[in-house]
C-alpha atoms as a PDB file:
ATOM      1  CA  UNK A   1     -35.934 -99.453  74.027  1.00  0.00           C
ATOM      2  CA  UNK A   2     -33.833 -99.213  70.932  1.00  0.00           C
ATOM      3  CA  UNK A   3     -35.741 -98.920  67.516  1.00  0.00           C
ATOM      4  CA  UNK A   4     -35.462-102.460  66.511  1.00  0.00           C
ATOM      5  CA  UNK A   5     -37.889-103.615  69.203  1.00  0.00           C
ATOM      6  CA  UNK A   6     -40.117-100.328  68.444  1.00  0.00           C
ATOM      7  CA  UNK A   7     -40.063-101.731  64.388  1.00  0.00           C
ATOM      8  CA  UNK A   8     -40.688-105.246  65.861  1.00  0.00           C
ATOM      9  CA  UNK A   9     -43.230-104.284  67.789  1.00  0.00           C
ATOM     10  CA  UNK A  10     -44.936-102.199  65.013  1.00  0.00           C
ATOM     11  CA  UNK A  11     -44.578-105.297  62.665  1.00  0.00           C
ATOM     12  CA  UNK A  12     -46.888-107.291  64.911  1.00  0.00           C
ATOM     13  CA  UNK A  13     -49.440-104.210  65.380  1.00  0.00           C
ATOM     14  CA  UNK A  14     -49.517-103.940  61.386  1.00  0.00           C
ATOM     15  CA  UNK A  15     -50.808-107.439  61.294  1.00  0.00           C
ATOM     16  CA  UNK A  16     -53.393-107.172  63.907  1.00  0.00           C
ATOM     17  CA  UNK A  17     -51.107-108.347  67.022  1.00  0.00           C
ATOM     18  CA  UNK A  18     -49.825-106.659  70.560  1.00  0.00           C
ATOM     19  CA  UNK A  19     -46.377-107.631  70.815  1.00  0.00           C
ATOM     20  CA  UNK A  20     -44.572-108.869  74.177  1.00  0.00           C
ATOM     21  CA  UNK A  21     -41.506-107.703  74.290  1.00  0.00           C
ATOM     22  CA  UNK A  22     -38.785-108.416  77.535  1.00  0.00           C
ATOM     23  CA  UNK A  23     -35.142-107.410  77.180  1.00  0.00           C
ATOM     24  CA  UNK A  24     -32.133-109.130  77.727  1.00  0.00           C
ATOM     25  CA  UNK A  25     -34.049-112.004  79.846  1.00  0.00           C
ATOM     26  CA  UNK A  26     -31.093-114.058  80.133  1.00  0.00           C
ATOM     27  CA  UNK A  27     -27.813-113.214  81.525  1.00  0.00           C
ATOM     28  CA  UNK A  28     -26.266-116.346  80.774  1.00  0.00           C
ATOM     29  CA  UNK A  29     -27.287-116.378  76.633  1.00  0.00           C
ATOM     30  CA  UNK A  30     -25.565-112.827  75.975  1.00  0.00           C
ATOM     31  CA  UNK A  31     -26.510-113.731  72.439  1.00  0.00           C
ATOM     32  CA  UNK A  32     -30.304-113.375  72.865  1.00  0.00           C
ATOM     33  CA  UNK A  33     -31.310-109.901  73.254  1.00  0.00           C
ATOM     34  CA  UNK A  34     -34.711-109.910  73.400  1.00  0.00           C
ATOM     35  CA  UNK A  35     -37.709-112.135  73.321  1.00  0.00           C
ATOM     36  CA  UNK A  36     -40.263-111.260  71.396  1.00  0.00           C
ATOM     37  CA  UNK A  37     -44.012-112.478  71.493  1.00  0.00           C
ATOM     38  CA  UNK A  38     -47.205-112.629  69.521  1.00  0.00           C
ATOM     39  CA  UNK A  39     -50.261-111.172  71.903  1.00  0.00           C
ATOM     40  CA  UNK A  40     -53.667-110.760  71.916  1.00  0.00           C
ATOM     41  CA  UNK A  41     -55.277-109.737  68.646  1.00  0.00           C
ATOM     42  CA  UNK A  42     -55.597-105.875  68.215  1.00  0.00           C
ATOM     43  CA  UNK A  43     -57.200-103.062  66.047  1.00  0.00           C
ATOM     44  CA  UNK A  44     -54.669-101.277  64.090  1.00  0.00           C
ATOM     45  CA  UNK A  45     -54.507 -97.670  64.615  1.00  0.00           C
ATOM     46  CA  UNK A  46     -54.864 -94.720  61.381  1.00  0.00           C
ATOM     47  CA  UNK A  47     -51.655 -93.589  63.239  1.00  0.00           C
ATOM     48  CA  UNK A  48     -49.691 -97.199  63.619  1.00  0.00           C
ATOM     49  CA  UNK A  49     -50.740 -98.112  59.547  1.00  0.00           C
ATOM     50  CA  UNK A  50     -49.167 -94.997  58.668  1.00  0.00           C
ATOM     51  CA  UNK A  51     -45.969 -95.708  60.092  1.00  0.00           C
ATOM     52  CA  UNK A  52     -45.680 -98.564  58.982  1.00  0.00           C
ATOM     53  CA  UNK A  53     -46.768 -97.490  55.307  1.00  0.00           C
ATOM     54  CA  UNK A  54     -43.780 -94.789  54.983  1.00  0.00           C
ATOM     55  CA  UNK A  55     -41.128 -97.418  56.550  1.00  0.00           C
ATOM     56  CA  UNK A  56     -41.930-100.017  54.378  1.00  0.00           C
ATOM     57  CA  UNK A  57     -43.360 -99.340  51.515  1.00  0.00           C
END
C-alpha cells in the first residue's frame, strides 16, 4: 500500500480507531481510490503515538 493509506490508517490509530482500508473497490469510479473506514475502538501503541508525534507535530 502506498503511504497515504499507511498515514490514513495511522490517523485513525492516533485517535483510538482500527482503520478498514480496501483499494481501488470500484473499477467503474477510477476516481475513488480507496475506501477508508472507522473500526473497532483500539489502544494506541508507545510505538504508533510516536509516529504520529514526529509526522505531525
Amino acid at each position: 500500500m502506498g503511504w497515504h493509506y499507511s498515514i490514513s490508517g495511522l490517523l485513525y490509530v492516533s485517535f483510538g480507531y482500527k482503520s478498514e482500508i480496501t483499494t481501488f473497490p470500484d473499477s467503474s469510479n477510477p476516481d475513488i481510490l480507496a475506501y477508508i473506514e472507522l473500526g473497532e475502538p483500539t489502544l494506541v501503541t508507545a510505538d504508533e503515538q510516536m509516529l504520529f508525534d514526529a509526522i505531525f507535530n
